[in-house]
N, C-alpha and C. Protein backbone atom coordinates (compact mmCIF):
# COMPACT_ATOMS: atom_id res chain seq x y z
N UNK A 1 0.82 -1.20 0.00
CA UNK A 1 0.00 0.00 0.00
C UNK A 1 0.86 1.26 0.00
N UNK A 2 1.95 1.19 0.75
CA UNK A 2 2.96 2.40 0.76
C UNK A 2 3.25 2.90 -0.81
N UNK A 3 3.25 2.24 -1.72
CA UNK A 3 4.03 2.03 -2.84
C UNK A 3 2.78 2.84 -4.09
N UNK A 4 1.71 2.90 -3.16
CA UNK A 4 0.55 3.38 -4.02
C UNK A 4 0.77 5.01 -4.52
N UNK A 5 1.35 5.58 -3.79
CA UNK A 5 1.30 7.06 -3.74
C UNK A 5 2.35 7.47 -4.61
N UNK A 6 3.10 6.60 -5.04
CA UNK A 6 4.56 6.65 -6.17
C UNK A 6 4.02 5.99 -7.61
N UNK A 7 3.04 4.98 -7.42
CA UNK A 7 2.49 4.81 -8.85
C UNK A 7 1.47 5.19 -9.24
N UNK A 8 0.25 6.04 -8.71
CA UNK A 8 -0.66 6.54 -9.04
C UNK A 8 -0.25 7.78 -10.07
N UNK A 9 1.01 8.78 -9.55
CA UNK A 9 1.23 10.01 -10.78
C UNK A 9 1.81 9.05 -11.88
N UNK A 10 2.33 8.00 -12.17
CA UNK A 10 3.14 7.64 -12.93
C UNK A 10 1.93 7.15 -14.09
N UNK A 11 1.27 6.79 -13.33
CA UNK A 11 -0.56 5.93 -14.11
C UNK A 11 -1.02 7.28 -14.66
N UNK A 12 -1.15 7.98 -13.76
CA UNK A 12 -1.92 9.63 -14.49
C UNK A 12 -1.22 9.90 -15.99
N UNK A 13 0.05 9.99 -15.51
CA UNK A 13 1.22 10.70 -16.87
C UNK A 13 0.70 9.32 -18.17
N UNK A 14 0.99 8.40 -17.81
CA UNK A 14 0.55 7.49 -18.86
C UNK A 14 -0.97 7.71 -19.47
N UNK A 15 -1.92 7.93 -18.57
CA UNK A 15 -3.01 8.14 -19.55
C UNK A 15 -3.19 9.28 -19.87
N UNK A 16 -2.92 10.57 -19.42
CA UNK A 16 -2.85 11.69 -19.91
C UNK A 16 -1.75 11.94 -21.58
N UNK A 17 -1.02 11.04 -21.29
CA UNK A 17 -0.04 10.96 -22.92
C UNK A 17 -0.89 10.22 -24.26
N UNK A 18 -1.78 9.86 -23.89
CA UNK A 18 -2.80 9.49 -25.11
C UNK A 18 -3.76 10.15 -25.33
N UNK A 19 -3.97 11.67 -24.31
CA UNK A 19 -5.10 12.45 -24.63
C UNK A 19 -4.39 13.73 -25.40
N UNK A 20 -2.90 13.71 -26.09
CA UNK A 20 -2.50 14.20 -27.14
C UNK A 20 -3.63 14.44 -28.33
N UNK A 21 -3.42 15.34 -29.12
CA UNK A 21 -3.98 15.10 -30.61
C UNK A 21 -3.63 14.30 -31.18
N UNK A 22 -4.14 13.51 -31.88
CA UNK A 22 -3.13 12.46 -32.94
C UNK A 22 -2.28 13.40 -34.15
N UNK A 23 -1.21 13.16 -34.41
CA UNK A 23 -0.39 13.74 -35.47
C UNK A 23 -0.83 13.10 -37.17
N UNK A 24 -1.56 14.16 -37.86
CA UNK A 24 -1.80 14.18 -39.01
C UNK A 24 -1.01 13.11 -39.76
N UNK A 25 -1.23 11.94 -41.21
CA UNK A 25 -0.98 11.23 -41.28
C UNK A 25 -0.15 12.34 -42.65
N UNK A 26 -0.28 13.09 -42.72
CA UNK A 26 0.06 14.15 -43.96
C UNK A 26 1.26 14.25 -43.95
N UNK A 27 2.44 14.47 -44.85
CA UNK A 27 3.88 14.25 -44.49
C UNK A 27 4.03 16.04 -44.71
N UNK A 28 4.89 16.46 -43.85
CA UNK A 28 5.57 17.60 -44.46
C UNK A 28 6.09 17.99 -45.50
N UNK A 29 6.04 19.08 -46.08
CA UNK A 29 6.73 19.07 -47.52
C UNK A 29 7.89 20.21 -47.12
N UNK A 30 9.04 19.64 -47.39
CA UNK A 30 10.36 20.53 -46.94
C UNK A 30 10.87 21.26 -47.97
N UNK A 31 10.06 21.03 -49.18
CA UNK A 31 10.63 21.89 -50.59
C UNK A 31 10.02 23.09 -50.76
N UNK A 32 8.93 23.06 -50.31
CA UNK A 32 7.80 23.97 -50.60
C UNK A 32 7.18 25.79 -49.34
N UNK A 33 7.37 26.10 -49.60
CA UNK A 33 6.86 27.71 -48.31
C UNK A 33 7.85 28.32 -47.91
N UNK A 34 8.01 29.08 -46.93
CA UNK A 34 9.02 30.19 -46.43
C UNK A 34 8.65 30.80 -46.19
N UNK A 35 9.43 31.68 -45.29
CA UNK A 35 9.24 33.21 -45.29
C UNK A 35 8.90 34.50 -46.03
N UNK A 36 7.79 35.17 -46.26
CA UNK A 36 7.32 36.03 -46.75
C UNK A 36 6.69 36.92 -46.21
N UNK A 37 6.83 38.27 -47.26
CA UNK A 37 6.21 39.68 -46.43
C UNK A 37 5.77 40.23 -47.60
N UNK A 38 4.32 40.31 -47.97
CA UNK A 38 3.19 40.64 -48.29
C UNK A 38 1.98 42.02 -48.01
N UNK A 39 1.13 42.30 -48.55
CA UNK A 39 0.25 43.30 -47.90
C UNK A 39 -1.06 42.30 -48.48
N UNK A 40 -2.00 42.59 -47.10
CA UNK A 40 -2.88 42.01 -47.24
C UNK A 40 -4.17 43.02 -47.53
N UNK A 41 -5.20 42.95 -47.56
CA UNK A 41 -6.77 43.62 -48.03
C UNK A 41 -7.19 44.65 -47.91
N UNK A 42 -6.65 44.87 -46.43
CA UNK A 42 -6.62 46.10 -45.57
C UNK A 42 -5.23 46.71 -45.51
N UNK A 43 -4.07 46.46 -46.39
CA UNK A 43 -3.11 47.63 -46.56
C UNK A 43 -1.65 47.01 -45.78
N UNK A 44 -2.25 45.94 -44.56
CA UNK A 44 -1.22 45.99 -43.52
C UNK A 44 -0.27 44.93 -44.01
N UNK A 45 0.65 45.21 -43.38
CA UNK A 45 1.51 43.77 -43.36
C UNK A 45 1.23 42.79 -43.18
N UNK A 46 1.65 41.59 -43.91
CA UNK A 46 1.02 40.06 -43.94
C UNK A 46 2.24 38.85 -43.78
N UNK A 47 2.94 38.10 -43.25
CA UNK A 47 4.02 37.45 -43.31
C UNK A 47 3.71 36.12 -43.37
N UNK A 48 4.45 35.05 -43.22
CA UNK A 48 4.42 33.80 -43.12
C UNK A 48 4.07 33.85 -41.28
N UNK A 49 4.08 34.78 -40.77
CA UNK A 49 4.07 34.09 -39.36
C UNK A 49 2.59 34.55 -39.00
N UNK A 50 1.96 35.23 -39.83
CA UNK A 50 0.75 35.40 -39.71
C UNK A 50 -0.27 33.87 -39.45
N UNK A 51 0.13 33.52 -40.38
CA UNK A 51 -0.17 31.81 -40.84
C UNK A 51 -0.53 30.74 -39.59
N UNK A 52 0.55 31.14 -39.41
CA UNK A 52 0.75 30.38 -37.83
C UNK A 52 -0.07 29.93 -36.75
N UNK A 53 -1.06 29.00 -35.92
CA UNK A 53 -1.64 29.01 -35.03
C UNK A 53 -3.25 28.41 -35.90
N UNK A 54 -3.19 28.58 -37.07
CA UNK A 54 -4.29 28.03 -37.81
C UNK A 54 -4.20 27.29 -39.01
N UNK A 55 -4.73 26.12 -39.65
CA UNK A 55 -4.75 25.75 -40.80
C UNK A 55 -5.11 26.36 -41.56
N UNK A 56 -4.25 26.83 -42.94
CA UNK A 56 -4.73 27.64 -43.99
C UNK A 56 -4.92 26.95 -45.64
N UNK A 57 -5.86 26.71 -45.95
CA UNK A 57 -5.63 26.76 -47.76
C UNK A 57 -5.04 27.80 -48.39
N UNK A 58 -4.13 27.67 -49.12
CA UNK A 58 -3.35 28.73 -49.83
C UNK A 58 -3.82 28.34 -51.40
N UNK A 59 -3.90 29.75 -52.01
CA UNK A 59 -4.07 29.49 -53.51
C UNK A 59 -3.66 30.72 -54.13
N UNK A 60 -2.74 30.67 -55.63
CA UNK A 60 -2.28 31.69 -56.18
C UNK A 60 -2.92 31.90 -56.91
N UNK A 61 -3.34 33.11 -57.69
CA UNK A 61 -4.31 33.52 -58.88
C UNK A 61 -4.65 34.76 -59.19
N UNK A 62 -5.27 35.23 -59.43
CA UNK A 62 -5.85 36.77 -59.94
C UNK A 62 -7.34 36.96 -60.33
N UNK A 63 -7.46 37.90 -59.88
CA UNK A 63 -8.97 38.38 -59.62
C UNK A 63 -9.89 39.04 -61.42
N UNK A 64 -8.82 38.64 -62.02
CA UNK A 64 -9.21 39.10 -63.64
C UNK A 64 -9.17 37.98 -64.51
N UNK A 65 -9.17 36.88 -63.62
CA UNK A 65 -8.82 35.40 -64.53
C UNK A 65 -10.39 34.76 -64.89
N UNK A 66 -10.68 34.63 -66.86
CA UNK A 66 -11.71 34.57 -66.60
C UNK A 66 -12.50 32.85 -66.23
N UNK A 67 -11.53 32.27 -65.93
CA UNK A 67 -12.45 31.03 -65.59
C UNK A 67 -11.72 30.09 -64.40
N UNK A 68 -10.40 30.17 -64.28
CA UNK A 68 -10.15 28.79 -63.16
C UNK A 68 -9.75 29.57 -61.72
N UNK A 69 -9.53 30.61 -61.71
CA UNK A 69 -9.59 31.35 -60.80
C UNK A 69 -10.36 31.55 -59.81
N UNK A 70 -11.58 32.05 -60.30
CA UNK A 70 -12.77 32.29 -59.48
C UNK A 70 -13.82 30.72 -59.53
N UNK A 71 -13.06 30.20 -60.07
CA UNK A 71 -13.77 28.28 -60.21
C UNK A 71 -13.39 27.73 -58.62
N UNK A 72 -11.62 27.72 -58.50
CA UNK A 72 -11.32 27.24 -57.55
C UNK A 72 -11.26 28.08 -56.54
N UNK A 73 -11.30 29.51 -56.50
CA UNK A 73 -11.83 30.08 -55.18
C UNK A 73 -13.28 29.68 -54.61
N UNK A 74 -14.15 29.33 -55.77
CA UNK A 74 -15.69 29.12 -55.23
C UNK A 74 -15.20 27.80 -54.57
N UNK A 75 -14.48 27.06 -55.23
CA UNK A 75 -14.26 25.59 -54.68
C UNK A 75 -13.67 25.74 -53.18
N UNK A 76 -12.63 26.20 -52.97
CA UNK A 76 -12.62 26.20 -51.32
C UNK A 76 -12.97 27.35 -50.40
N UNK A 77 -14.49 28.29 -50.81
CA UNK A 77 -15.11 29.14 -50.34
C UNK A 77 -16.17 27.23 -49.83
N UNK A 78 -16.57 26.81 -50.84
CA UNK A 78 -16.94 25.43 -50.31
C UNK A 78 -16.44 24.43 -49.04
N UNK A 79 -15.08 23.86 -49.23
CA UNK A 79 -14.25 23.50 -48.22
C UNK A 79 -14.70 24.24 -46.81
N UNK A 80 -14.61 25.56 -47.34
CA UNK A 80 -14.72 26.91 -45.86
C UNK A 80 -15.98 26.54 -45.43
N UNK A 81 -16.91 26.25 -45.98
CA UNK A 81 -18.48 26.35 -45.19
C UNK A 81 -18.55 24.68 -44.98
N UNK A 82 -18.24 23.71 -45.57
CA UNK A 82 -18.27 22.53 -44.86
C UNK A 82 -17.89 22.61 -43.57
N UNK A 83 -16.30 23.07 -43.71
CA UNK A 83 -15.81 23.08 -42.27
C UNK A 83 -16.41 23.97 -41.17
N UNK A 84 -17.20 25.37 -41.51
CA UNK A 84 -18.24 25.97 -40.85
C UNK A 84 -19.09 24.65 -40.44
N UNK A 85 -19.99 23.95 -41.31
CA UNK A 85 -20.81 23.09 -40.50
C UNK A 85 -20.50 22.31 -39.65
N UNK A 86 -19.32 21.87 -39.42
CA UNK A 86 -18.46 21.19 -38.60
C UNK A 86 -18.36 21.89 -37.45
N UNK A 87 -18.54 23.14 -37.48
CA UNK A 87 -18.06 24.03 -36.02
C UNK A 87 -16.50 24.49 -36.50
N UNK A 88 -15.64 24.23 -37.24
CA UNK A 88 -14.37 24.06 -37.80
C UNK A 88 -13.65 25.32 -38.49
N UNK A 89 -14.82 25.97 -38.95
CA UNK A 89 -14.00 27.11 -39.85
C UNK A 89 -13.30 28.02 -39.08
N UNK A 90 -13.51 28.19 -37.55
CA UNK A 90 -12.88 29.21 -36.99
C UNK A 90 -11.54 28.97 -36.75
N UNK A 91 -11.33 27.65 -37.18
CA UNK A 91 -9.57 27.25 -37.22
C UNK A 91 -8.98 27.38 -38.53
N UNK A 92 -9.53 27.45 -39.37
CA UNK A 92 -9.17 27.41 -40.97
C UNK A 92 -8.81 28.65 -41.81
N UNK A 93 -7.67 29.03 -42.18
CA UNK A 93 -7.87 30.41 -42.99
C UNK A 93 -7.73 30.28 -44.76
N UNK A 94 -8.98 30.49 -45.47
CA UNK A 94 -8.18 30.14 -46.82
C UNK A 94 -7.77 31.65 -47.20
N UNK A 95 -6.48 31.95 -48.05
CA UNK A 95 -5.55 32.56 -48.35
C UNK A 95 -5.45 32.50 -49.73
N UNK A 96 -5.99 34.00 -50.12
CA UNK A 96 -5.41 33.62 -52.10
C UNK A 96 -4.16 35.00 -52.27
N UNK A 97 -3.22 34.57 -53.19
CA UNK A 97 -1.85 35.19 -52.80
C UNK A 97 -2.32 36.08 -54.78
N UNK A 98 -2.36 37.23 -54.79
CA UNK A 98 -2.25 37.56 -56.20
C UNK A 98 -0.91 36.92 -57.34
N UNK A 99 -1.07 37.32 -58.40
CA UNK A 99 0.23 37.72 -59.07
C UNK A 99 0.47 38.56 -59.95
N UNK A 100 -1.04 39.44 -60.18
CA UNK A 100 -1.40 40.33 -60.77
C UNK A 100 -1.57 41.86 -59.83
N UNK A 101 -0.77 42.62 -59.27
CA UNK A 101 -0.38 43.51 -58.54
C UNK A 101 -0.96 44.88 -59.13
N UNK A 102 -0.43 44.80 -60.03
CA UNK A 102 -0.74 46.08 -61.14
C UNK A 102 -2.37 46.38 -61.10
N UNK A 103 -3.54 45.05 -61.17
CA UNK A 103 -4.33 45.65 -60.62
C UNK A 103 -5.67 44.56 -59.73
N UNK A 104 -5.08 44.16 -59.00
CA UNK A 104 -5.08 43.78 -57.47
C UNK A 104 -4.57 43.92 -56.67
N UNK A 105 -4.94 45.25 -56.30
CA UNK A 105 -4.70 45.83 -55.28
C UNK A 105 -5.58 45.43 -54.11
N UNK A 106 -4.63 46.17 -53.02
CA UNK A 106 -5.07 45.35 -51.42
C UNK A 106 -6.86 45.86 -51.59
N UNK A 107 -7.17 47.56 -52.09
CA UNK A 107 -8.51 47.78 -51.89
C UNK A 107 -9.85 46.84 -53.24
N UNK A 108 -8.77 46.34 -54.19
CA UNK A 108 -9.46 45.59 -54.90
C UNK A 108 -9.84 44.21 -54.34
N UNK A 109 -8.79 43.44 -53.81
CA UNK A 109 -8.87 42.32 -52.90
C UNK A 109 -10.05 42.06 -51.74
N UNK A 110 -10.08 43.40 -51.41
CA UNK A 110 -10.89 44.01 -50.04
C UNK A 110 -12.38 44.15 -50.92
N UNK A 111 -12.70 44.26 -52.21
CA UNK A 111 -13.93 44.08 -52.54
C UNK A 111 -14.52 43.13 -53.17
N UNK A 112 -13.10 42.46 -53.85
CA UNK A 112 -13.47 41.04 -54.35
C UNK A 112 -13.36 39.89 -53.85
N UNK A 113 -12.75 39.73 -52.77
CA UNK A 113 -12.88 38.26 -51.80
C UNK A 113 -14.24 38.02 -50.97
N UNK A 114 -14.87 39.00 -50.88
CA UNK A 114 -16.27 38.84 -49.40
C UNK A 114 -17.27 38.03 -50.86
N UNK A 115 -16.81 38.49 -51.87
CA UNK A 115 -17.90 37.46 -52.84
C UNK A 115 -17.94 35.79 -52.43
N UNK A 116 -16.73 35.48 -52.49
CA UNK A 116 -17.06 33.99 -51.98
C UNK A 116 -17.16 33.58 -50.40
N UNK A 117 -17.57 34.22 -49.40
CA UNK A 117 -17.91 33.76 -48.19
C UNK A 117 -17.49 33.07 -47.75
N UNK A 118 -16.11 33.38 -47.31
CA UNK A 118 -15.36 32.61 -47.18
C UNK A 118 -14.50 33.19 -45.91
N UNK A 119 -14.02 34.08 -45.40
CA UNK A 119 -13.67 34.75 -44.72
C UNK A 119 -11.77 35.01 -45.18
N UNK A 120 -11.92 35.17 -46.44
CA UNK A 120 -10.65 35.07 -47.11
C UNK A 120 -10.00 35.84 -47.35
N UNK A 121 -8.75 35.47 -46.62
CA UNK A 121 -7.58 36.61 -46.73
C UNK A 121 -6.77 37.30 -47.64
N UNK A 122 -6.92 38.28 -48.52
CA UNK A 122 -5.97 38.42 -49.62
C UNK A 122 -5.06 38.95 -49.68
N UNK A 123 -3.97 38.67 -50.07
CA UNK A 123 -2.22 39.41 -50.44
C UNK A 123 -2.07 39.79 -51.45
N UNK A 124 -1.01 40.81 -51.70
CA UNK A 124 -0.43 41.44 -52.86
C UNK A 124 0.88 42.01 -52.21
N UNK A 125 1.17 42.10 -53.22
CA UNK A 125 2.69 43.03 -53.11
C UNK A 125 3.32 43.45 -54.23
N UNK A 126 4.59 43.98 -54.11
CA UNK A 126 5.19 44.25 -55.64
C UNK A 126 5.06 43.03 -56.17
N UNK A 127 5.68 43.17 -57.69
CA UNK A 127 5.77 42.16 -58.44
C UNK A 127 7.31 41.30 -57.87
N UNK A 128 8.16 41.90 -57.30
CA UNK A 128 9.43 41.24 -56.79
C UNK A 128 9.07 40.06 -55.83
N UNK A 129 8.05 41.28 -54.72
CA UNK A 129 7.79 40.37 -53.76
C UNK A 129 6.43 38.91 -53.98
N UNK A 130 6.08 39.07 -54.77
CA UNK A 130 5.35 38.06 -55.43
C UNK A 130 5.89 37.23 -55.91
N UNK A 131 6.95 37.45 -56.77
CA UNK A 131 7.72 36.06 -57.58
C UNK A 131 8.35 35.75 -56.65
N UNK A 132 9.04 36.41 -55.53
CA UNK A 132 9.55 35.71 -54.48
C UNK A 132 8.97 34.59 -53.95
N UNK A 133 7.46 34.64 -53.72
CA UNK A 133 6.79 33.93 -53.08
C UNK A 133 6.22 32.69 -53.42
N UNK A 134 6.37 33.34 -54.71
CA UNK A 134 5.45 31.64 -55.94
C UNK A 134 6.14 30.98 -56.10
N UNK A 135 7.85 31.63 -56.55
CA UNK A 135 9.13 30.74 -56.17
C UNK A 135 9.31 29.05 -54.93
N UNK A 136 8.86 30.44 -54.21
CA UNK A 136 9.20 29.16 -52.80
C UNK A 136 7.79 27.99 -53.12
N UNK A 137 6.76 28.51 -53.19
CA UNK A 137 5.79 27.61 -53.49
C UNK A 137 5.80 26.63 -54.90
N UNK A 138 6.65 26.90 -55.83
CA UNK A 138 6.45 26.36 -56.92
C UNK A 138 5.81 26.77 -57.77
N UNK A 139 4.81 27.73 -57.53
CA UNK A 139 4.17 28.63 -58.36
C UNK A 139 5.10 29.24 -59.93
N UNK A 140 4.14 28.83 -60.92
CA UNK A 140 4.66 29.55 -62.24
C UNK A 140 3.43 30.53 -63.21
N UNK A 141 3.51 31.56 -63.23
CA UNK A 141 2.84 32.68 -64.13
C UNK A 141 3.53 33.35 -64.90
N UNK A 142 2.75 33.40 -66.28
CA UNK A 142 3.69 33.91 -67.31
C UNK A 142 2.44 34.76 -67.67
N UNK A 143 2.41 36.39 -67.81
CA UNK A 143 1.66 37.25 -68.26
C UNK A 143 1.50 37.06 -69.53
N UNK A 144 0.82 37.33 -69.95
CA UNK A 144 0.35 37.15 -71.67
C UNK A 144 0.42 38.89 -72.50
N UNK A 145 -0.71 38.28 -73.46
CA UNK A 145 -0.35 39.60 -74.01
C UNK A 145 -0.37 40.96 -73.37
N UNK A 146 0.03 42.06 -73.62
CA UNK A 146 0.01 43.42 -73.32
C UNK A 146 -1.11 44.01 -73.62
N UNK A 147 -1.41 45.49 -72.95
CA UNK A 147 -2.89 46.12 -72.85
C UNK A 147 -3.58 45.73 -71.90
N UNK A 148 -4.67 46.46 -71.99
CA UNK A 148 -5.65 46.12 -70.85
C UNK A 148 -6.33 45.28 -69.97
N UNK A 149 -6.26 44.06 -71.15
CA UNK A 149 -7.09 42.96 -70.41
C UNK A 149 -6.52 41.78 -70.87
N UNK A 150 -5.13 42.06 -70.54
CA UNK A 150 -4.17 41.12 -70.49
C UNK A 150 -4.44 39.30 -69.77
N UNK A 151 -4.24 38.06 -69.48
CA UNK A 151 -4.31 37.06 -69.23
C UNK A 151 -2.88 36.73 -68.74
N UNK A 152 -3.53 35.59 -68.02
CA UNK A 152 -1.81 34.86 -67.51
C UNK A 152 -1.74 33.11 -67.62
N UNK A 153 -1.15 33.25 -67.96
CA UNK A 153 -0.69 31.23 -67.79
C UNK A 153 -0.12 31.29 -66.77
N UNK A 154 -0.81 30.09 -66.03
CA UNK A 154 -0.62 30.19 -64.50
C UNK A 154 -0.81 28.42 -63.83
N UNK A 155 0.37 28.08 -63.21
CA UNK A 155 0.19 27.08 -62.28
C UNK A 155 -1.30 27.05 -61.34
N UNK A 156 -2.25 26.30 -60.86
CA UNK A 156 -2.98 26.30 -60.16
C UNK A 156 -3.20 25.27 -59.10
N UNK A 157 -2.57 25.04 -58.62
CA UNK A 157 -2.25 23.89 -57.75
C UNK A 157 -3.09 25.03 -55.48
N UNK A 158 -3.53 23.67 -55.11
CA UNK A 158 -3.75 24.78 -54.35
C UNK A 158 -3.23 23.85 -52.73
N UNK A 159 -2.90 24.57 -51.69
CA UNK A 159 -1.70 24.34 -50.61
C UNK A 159 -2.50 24.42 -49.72
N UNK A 160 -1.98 23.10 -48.56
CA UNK A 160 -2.58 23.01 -47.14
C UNK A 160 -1.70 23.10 -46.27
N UNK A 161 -2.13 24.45 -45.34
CA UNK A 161 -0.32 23.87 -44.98
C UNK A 161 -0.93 24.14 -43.31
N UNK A 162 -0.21 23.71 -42.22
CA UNK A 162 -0.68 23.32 -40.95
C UNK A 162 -0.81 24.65 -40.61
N UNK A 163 -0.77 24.41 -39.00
CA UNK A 163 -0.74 25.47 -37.63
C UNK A 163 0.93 25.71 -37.70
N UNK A 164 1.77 25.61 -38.20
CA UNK A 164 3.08 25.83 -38.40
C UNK A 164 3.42 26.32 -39.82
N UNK A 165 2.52 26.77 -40.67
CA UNK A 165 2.71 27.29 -41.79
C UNK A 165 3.40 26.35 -42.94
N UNK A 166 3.61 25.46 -42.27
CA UNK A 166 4.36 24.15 -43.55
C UNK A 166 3.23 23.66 -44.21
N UNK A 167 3.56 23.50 -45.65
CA UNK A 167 2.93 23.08 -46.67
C UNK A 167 2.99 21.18 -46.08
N UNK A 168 1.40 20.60 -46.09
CA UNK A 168 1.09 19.54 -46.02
C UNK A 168 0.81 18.66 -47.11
N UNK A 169 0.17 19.06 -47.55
CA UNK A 169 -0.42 18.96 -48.97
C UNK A 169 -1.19 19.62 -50.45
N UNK A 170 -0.62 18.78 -51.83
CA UNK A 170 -1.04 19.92 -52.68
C UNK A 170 -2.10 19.35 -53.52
N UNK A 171 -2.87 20.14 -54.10
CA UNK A 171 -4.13 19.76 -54.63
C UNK A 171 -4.09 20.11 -55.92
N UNK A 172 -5.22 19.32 -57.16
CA UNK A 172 -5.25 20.17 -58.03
C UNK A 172 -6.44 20.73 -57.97
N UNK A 173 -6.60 21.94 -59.60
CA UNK A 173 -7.70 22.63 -59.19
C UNK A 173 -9.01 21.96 -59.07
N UNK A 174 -9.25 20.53 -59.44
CA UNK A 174 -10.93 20.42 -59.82
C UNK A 174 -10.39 19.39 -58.48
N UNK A 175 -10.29 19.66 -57.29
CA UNK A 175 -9.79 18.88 -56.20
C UNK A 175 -10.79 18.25 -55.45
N UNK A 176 -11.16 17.40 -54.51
CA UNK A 176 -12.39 16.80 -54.37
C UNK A 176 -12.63 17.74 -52.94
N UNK A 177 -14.01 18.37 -52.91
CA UNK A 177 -13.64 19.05 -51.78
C UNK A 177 -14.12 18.29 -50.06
N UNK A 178 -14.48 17.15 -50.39
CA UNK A 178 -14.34 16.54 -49.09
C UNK A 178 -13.01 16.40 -48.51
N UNK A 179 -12.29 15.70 -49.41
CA UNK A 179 -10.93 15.26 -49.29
C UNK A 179 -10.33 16.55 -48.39
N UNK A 180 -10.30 17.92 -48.97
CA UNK A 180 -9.80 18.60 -48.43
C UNK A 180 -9.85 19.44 -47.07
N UNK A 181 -11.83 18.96 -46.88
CA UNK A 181 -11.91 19.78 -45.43
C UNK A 181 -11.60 18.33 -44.60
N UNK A 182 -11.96 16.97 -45.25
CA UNK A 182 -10.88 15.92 -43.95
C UNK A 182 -10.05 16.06 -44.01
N UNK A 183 -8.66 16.48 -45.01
CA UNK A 183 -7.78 17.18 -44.36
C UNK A 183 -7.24 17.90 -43.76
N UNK A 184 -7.71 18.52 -43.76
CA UNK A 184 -8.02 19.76 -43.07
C UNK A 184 -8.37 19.73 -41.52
N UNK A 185 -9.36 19.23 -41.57
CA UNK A 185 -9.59 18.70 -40.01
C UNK A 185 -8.65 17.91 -39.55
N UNK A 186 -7.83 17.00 -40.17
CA UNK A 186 -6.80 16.31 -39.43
C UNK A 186 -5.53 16.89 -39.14
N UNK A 187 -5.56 17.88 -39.90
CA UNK A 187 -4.30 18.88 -38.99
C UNK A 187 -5.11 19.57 -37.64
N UNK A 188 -5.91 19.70 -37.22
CA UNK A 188 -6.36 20.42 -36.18
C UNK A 188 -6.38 19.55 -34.39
């Protein structure tokens, strides 16, 4: 009986170590994200450490693209309200990164993201600090013709990346969107 009062914390610590989260079955991707400094919707500064503390969908594109752009933003404005029904979205940030600067701007961003209901964050920056960024992601855009209503050839791949800002996994655009809010939920 003496011996009880030395193995009872030792029993606690053991079952308290299985009331962990389970660790996502998703592998890290060590090629992919970084450090970045951005302006977001509202003007302010936006970094990679912003990221941090929540699961985000990331997606690159432009707000003048006339078809896969605003296809796959509706698509994980979707993801976003599943995981709303879940109780879930308040952990989730989806994130669309421009590459069209010249004219997506932060106050353009700020009127064209509340369209998909989504609670979605938008970036811009110079054009330096943009290719910087698609760089690290893998991202490729090639502007098209000149004038007004110019087009871009553009990678569309779209990024899950944890509560640590690391890229988990990548999607394509016609992506299944269950798949993505259970992933999603399993980083949480």
């Amino acid at each position: 009986m003496r011996k009880l009062p030395y193995i009872l914390p030792f029993l606690l610590l053991i079952m308290l170590a299985g009331c962990d989260k389970p660790e996502s079955d998703l592998p890290i991707n060590t090629r992919l994200g970084g450090e970045f400094s951005l302006t977001d919707q509202d003007g302010k500064p936006f970094t990679q450490q912003d990221l941090k503390g929540q699961v985000s969908i990331l997606f690159f594109g432009y707000t003048h693209c006339p078809d896969i752009c605003p296809a796959v933003l509706a698509r994980v404005a979707q993801v976003y309200r599943t995981l709303d029904e879940a109780g879930l979205a308040g952990k989730v940030q989806p994130v669309f990164i421009t590459f069209d600067p010249e004219r997506d701007t932060a106050q353009h961003l700020k009127e064209y993201l509340p369209w998909f209901k989504a609670n979605m964050i938008g970036l811009t920056g110079t054009l330096a600090e943009i290719r910087a960024v698609a760089e690290q992601y893998g991202v490729v855009f090639i502007k098209g013709n000149e004038g007004e209503n110019y087009l871009f050839t553009h990678s569309d791949y779209i990024y899950l990346l944890d509560d640590q800002a690391r890229v988990r996994k990548l999607y394509p655009a016609d992506f299944n969107i269950d798949e993505v809010a259970a992933d999603a939920e399993s980083l949480l």
